[in-house]
C-alpha atoms as a PDB file:
ATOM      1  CA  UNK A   1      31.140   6.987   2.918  1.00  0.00           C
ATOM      2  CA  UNK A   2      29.824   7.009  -0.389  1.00  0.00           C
ATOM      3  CA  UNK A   3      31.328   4.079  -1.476  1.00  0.00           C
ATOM      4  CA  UNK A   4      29.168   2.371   1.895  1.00  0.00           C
ATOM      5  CA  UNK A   5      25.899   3.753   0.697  1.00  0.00           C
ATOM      6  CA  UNK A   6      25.966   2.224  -2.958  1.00  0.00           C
ATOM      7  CA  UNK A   7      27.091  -1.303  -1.277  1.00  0.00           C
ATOM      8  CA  UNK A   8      24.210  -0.892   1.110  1.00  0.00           C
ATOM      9  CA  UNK A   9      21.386   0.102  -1.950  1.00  0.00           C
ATOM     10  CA  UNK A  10      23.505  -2.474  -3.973  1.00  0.00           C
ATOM     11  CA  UNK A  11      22.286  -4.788  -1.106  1.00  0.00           C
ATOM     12  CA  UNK A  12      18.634  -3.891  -0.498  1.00  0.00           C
ATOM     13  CA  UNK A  13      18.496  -3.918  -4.437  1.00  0.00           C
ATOM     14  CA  UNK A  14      19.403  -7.325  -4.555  1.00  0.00           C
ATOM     15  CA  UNK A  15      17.229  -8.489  -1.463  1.00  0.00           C
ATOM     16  CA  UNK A  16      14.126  -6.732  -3.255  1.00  0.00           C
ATOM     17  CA  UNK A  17      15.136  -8.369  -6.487  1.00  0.00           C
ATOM     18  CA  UNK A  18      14.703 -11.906  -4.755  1.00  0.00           C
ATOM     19  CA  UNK A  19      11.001 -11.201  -4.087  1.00  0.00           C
ATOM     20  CA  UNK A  20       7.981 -13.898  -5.427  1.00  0.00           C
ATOM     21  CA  UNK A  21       6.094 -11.542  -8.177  1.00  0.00           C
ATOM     22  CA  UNK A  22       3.246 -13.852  -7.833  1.00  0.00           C
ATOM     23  CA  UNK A  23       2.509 -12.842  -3.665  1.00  0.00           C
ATOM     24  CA  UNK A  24       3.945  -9.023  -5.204  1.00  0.00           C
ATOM     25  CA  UNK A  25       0.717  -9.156  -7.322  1.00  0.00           C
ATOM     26  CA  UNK A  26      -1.604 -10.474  -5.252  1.00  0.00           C
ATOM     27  CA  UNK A  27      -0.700  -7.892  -2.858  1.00  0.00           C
ATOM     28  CA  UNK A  28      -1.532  -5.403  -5.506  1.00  0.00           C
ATOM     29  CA  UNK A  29      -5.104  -6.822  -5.555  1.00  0.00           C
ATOM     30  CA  UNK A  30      -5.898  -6.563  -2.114  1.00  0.00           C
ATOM     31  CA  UNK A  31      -5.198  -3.228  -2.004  1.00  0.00           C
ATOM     32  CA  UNK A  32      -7.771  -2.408  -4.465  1.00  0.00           C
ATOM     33  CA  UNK A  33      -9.874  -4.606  -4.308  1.00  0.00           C
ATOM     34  CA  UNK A  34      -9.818  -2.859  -0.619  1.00  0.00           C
ATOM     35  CA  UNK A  35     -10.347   0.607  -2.691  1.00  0.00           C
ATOM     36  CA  UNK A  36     -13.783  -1.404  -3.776  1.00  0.00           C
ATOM     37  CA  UNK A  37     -14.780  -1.885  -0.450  1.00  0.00           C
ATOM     38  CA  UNK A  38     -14.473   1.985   0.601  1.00  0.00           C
ATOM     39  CA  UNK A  39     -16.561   2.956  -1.966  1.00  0.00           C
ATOM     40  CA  UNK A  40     -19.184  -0.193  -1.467  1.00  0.00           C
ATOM     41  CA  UNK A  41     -19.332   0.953   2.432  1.00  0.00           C
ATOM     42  CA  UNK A  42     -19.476   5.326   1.299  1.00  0.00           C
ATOM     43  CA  UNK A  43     -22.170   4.168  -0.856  1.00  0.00           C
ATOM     44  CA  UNK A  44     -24.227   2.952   1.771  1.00  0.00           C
ATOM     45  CA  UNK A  45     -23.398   5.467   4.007  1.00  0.00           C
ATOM     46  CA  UNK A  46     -24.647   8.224   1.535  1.00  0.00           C
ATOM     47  CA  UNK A  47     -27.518   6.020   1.160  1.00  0.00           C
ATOM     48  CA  UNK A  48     -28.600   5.910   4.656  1.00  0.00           C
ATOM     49  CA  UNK A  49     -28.418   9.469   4.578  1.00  0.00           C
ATOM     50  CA  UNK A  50     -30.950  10.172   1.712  1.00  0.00           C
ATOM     51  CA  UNK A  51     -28.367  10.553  -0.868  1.00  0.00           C
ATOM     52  CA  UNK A  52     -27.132   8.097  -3.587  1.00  0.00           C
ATOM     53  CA  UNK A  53     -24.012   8.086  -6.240  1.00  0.00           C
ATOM     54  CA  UNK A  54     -23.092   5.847  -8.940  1.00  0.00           C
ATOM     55  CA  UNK A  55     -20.075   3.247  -7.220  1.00  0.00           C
ATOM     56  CA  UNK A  56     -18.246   4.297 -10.293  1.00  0.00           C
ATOM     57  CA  UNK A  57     -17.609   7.762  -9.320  1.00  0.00           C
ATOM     58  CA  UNK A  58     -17.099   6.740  -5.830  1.00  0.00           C
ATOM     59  CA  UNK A  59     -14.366   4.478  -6.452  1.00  0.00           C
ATOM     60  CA  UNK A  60     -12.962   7.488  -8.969  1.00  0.00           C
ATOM     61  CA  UNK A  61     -13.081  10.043  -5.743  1.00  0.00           C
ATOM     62  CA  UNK A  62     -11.010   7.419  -3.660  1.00  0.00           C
ATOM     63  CA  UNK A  63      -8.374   6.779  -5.957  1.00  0.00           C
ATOM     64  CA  UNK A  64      -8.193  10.307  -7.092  1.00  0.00           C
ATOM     65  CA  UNK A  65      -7.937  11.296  -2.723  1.00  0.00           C
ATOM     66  CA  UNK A  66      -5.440   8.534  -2.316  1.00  0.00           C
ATOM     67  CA  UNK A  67      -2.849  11.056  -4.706  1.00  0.00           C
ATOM     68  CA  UNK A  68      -3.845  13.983  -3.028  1.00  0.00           C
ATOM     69  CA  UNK A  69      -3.354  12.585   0.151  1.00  0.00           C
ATOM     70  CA  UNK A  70      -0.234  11.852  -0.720  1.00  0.00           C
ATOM     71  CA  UNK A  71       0.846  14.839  -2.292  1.00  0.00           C
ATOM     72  CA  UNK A  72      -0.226  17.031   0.669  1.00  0.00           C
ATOM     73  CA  UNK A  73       0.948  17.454   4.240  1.00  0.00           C
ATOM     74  CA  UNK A  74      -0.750  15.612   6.898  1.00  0.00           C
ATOM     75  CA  UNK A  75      -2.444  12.627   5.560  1.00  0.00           C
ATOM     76  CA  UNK A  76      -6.014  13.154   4.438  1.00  0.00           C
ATOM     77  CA  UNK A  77      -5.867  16.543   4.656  1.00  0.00           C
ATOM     78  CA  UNK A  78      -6.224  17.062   0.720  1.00  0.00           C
ATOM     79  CA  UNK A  79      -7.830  13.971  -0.258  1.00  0.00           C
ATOM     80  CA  UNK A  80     -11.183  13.916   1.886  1.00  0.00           C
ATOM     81  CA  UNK A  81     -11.943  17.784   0.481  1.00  0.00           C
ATOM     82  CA  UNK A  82     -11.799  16.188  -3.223  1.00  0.00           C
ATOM     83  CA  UNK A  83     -13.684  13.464  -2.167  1.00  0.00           C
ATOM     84  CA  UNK A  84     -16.475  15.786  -1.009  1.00  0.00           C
ATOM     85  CA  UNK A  85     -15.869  18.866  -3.925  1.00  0.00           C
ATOM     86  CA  UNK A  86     -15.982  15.121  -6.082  1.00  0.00           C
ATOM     87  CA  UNK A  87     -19.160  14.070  -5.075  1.00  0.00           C
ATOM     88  CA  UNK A  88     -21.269  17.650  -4.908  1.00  0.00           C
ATOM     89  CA  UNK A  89     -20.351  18.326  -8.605  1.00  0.00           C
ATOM     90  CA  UNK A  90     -20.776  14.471  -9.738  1.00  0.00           C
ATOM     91  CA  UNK A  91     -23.562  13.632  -7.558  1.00  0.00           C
ATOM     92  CA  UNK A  92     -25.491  16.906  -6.928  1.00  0.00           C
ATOM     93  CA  UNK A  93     -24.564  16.184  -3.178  1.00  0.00           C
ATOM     94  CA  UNK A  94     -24.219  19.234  -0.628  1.00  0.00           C
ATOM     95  CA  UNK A  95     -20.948  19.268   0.898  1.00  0.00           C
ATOM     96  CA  UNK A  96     -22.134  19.078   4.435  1.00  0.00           C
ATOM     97  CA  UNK A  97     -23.911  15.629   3.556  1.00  0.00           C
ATOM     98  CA  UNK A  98     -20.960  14.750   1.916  1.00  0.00           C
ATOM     99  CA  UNK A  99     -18.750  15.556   5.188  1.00  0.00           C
ATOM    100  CA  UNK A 100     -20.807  13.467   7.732  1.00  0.00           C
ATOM    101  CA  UNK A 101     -20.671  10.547   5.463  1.00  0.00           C
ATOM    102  CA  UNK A 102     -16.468  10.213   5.408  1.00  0.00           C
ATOM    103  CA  UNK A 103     -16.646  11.244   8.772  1.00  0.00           C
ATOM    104  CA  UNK A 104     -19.076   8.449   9.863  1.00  0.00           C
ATOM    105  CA  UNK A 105     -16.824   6.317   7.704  1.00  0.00           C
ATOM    106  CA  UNK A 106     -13.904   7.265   9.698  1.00  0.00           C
ATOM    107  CA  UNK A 107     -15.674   6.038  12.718  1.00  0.00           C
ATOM    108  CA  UNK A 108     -16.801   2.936  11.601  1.00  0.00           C
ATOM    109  CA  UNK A 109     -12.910   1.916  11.085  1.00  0.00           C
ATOM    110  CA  UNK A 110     -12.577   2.690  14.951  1.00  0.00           C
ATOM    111  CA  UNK A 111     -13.993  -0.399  15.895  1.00  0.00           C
ATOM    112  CA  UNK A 112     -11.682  -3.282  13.378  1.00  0.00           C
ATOM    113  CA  UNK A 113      -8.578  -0.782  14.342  1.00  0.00           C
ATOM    114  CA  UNK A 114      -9.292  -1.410  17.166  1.00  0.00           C
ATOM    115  CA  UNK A 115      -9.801  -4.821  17.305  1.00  0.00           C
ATOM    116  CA  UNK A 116      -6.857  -5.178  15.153  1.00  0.00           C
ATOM    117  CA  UNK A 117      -4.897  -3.293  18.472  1.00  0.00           C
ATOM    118  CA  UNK A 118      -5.962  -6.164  20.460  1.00  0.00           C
ATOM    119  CA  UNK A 119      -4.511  -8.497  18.289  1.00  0.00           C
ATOM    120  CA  UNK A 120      -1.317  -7.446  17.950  1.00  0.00           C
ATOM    121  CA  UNK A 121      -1.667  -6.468  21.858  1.00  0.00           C
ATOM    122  CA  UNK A 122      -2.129 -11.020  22.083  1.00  0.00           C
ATOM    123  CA  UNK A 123       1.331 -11.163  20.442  1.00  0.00           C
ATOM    124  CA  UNK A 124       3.196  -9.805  23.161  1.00  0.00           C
ATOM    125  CA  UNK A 125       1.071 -11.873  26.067  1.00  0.00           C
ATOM    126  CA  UNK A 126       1.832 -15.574  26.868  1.00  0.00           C
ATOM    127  CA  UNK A 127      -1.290 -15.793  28.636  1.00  0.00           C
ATOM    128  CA  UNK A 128      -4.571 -17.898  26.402  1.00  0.00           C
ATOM    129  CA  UNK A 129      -6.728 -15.235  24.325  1.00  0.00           C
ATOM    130  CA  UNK A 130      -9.769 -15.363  26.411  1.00  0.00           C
ATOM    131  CA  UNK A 131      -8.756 -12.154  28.384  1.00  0.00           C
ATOM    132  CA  UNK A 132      -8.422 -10.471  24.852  1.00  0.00           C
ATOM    133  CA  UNK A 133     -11.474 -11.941  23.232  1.00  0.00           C
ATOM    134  CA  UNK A 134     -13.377 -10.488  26.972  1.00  0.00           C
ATOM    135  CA  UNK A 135     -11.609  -7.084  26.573  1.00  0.00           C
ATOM    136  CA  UNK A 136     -13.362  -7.010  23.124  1.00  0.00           C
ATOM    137  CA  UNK A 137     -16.481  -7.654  23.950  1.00  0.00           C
ATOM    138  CA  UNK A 138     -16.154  -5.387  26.987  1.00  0.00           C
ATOM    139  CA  UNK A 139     -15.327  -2.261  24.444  1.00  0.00           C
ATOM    140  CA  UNK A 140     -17.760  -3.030  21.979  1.00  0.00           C
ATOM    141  CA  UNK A 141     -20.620  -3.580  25.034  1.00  0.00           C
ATOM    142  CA  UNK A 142     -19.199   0.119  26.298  1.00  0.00           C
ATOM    143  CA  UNK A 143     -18.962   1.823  22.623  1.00  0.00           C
ATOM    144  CA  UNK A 144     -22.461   1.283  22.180  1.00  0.00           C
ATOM    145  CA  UNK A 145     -23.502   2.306  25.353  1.00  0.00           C
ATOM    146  CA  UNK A 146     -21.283   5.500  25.125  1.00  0.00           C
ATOM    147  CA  UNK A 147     -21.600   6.444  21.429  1.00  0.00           C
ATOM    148  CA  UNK A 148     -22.067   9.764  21.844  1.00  0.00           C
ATOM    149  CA  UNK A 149     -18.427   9.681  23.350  1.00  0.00           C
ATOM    150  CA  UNK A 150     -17.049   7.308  21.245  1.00  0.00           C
ATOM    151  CA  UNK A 151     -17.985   9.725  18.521  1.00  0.00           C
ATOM    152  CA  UNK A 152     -16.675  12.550  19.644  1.00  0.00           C
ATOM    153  CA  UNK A 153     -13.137  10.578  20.808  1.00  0.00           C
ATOM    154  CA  UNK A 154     -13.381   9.224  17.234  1.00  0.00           C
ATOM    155  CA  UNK A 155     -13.531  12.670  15.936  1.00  0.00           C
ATOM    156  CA  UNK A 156     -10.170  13.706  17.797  1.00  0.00           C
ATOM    157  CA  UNK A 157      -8.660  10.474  17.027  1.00  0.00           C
ATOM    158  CA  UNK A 158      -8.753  10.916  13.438  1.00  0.00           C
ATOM    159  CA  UNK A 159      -7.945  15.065  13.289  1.00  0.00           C
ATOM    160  CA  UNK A 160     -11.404  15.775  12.334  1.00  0.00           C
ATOM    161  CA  UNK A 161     -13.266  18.707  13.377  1.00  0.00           C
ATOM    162  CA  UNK A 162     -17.371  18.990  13.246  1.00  0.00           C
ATOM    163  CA  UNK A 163     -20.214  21.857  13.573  1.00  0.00           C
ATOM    164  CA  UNK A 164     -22.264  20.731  16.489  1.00  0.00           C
ATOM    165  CA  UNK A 165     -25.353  20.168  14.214  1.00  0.00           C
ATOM    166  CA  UNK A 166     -23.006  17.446  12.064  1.00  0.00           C
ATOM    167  CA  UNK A 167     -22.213  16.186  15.428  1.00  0.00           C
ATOM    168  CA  UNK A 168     -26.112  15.464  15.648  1.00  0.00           C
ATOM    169  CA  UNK A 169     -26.538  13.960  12.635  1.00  0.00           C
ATOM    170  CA  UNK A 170     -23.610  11.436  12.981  1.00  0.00           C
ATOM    171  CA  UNK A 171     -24.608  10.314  16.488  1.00  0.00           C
ATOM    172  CA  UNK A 172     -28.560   9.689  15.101  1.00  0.00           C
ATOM    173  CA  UNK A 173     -26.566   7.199  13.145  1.00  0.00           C
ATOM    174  CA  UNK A 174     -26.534   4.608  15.818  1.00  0.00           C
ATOM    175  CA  UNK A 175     -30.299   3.848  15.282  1.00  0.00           C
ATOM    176  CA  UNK A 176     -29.338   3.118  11.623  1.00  0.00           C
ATOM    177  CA  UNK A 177     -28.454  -0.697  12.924  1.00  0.00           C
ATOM    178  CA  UNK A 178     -28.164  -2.430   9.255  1.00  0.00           C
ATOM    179  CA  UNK A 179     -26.508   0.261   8.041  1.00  0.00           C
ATOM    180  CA  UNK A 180     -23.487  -0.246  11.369  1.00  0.00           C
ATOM    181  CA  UNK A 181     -23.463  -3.997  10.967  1.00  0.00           C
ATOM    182  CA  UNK A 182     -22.976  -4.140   7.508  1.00  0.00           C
ATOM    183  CA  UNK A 183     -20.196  -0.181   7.928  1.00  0.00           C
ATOM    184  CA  UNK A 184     -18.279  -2.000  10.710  1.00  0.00           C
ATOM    185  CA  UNK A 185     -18.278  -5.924   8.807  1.00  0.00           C
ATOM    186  CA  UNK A 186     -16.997  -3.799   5.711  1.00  0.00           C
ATOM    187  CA  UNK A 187     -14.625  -1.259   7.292  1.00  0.00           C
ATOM    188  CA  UNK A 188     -13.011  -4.932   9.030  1.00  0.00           C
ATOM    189  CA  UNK A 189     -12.719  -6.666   5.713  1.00  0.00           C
ATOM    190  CA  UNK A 190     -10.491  -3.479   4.558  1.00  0.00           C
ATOM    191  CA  UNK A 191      -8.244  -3.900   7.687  1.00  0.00           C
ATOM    192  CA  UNK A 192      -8.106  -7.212   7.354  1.00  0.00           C
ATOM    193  CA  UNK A 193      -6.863  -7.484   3.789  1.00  0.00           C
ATOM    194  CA  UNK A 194      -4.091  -4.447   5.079  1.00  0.00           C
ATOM    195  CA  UNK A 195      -3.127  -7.183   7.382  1.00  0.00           C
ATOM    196  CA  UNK A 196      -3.253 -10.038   4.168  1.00  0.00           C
ATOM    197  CA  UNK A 197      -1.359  -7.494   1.922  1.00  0.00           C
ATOM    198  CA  UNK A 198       1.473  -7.036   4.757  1.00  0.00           C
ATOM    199  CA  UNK A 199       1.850 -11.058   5.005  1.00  0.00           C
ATOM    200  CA  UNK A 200       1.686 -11.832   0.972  1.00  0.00           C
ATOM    201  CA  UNK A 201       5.349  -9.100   0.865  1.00  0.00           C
ATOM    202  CA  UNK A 202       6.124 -10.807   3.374  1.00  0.00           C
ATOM    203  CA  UNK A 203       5.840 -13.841   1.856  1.00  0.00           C
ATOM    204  CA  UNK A 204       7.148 -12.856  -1.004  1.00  0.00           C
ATOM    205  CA  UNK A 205      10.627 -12.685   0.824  1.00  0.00           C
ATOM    206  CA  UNK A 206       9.719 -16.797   1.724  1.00  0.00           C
ATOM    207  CA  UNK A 207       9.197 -15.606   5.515  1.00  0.00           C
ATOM    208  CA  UNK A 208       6.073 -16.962   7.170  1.00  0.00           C
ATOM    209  CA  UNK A 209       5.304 -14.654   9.880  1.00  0.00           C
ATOM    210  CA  UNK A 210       2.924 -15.275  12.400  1.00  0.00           C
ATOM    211  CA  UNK A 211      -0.380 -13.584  12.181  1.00  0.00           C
ATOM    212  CA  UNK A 212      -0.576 -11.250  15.092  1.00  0.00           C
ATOM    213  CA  UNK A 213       2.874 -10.176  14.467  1.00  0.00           C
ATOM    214  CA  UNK A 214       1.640  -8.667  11.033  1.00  0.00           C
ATOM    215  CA  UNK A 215      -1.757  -7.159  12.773  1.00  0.00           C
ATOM    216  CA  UNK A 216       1.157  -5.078  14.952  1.00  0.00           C
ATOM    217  CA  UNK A 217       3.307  -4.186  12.010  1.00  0.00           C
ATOM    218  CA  UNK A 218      -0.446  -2.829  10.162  1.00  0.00           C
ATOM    219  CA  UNK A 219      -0.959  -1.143  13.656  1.00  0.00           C
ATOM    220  CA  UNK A 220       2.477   0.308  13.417  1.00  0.00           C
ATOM    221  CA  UNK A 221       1.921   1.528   9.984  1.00  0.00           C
ATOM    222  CA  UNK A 222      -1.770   3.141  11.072  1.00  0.00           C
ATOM    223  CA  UNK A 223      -0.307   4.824  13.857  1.00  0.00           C
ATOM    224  CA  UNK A 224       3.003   6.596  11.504  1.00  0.00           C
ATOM    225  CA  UNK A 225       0.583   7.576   8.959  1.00  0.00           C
ATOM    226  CA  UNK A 226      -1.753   9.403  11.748  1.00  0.00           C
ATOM    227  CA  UNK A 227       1.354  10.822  13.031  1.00  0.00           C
ATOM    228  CA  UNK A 228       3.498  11.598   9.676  1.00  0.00           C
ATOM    229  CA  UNK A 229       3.462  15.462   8.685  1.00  0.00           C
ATOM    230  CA  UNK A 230       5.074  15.006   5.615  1.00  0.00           C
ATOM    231  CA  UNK A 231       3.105  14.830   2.177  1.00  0.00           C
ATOM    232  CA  UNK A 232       2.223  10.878   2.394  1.00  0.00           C
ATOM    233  CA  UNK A 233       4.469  10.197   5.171  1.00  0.00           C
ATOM    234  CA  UNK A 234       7.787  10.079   3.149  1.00  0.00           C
ATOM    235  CA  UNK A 235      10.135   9.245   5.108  1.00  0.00           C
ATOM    236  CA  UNK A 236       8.485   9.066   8.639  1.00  0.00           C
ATOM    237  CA  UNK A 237       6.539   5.911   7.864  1.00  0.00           C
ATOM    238  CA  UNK A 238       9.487   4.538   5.834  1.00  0.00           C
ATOM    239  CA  UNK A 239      11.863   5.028   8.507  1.00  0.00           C
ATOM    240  CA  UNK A 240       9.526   4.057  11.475  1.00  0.00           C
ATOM    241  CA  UNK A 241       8.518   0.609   9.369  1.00  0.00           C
ATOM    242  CA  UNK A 242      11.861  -0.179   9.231  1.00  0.00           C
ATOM    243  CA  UNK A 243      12.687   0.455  12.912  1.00  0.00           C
ATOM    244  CA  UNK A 244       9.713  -1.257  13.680  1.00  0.00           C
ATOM    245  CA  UNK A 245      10.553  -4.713  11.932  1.00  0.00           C
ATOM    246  CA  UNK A 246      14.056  -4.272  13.011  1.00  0.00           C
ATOM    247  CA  UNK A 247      13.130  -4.506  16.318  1.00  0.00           C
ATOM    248  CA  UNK A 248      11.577  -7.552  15.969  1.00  0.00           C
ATOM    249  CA  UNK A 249      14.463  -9.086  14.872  1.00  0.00           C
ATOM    250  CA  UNK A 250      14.216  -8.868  11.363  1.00  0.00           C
ATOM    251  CA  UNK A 251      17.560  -8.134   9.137  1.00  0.00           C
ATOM    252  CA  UNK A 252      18.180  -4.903   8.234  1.00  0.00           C
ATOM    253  CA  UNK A 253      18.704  -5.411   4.566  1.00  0.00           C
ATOM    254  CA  UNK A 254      15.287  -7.460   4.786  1.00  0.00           C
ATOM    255  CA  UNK A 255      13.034  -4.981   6.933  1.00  0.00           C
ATOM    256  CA  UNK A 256      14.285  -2.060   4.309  1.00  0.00           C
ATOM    257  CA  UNK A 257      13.352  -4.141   1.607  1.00  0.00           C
ATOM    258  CA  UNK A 258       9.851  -5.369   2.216  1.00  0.00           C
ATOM    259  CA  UNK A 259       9.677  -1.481   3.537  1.00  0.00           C
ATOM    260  CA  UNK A 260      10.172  -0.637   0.135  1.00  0.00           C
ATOM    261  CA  UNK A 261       7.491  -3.310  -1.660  1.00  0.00           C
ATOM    262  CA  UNK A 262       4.948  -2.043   0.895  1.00  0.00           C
ATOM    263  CA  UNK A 263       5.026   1.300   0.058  1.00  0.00           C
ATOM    264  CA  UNK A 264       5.510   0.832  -3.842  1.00  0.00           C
ATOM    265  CA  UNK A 265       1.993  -0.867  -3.388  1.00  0.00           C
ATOM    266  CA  UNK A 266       0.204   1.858  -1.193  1.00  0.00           C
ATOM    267  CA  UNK A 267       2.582   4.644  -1.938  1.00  0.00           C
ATOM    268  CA  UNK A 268       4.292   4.804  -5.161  1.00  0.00           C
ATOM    269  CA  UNK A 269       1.802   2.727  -7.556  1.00  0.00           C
ATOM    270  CA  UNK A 270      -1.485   3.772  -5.831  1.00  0.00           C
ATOM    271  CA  UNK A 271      -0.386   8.046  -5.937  1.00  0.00           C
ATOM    272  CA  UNK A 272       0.127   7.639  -9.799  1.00  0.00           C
ATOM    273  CA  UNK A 273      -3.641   5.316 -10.632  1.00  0.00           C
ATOM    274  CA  UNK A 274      -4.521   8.631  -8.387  1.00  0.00           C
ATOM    275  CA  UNK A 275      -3.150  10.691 -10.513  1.00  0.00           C
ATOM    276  CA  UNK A 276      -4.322   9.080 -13.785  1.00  0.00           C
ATOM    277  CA  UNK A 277      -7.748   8.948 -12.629  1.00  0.00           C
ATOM    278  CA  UNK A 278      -7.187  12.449 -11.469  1.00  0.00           C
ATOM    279  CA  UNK A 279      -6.193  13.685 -15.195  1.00  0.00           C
ATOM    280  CA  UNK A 280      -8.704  11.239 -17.203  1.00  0.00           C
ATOM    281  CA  UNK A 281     -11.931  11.968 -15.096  1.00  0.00           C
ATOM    282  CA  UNK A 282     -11.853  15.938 -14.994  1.00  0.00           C
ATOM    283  CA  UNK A 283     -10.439  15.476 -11.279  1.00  0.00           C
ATOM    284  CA  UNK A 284      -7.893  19.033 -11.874  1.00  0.00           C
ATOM    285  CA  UNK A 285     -10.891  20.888 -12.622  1.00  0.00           C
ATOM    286  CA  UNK A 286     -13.014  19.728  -8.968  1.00  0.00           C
ATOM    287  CA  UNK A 287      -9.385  20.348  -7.265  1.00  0.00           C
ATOM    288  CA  UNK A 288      -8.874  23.919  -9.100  1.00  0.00           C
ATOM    289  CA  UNK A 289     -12.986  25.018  -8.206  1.00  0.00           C
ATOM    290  CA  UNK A 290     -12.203  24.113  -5.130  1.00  0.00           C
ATOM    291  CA  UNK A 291      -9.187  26.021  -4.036  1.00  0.00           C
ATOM    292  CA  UNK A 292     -10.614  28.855  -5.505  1.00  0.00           C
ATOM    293  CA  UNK A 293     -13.702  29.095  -3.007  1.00  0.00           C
END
């Protein structure tokens, strides 16, 4: 049995070993250059809000949340309380303020998620598009009609309790048009370079995979993350990536090995910048102040 298990790792080793390091690194960049973009769209959030913080120290609270989010059970469940302990001692920003704005930010992914569902929903249907491109329009036309409830089924969707006066000042949001445009254009560019990071590893492995079968592999990976209950997923996304592309049709040896570039990029690599940032910036000290309240 043992012998079995070093030919198979023997085997995925030598699969991953085949992969382009040019597509390898340009995945690397769209995932932070995607970190950017989070703290471009928090920034404007906070602004709307009557708050402001340098984009430095924004991008510094991501990366440091990424680690803890991946150190801790349930994902975000340590990261988004640095990110707000981050801001109030960095900023001078109240926690509560700090609160609504990731929590506003977690609705304003709803929408590309969303859309990105509908994509990967086309790869399945032999029918044309139009139905799906109608569908869209139809949820975005009821969203805004129903914010209110879209917040609050946002809100569950994401784990995320609220006080009923946060609740208020989220849902005034709506009236904040430039500010939802530009949230909802941003939080899209993010999902779609997830999708663009999935297809360069892909690529990297010389497969050329149709578009809307990588939007359902991102959804796929979305969906084990909200799910996972282990610190960063180990093992459930892993495992349920693997399954996933192995359904599909895609070798075994293959599916485990562009498993394994995908989460060196958003696992591995991007929980120890975390950690650097978290040691070089004074990040322990936020964490430590605020376990002890």
């Amino acid at each position: 049995m043992l012998e079995g298990i070093t030919t198979s790792a023997q085997q995925y080793f030598s699969v991953v070993c085949t992969a382009s390091l040019r597509y390898l690194a340009l995945a690397f960049l769209t995932y932070y250059v995607s970190v950017v973009i989070y703290g471009i769209r928090w920034k404007l959030v906070l602004r709307e809000i009557g708050r402001d913080a340098p984009l430095s120290e924004l991008v510094k609270a991501i990366l440091a949340s990424i680690f803890m989010n991946n150190v801790t059970p349930m994902s975000r469940s340590g990261g988004e309380l640095l990110r707000m302990a981050w801001v109030s001692r960095r900023a001078n920003i109240p926690a509560g303020v700090s609160a609504v704005s990731i929590i506003y930010e977690r609705i304003l992914e709803t929408i590309p998620v969303f859309v990105l569902f509908l994509m990967g929903m086309s790869y399945f249907s032999s029918e044309e598009p139009l139905p799906f491109g109608v569908l869209g329009i139809t949820g975005i036309i009821l969203i805004w009609a129903k914010w209110d409830s879209f917040v609050r089924l946002s809100l569950r969707f994401f784990r995320t309790p609220v006080a009923e006066e946060e609740m208020e000042r989220i849902a005034s949001l709506k009236n904040c048009h430039s500010l939802n445009l530009v949230g909802v254009l941003l939080s899209s560019a993010v999902w779609v370079l997830d999708v663009v990071r999935l297809k360069l590893i892909t690529m990297a492995f010389g497969l050329n995979m149709a578009w809307s079968f990588i939007a359902v592999i991102s959804i796929a990976n979305l969906l084990l993350g909200l799910v996972a209950f282990t610190p960063g997923g180990v093992g459930v996304i892993e495992g349920g990536l693997v399954g996933t592309l192995t359904y599909f049709g895609i070798p075994t040896a293959l599916a485990v090995s562009i498993t394994l570039l995908e989460r060196l990029v958003s696992y591995v690599v991007s929980s120890l910048v975390g950690l650097v940032v978290l040691l070089m910036s004074g990040g322990v000290e936020i964490w430590k102040a605020l376990k002890s309240q």
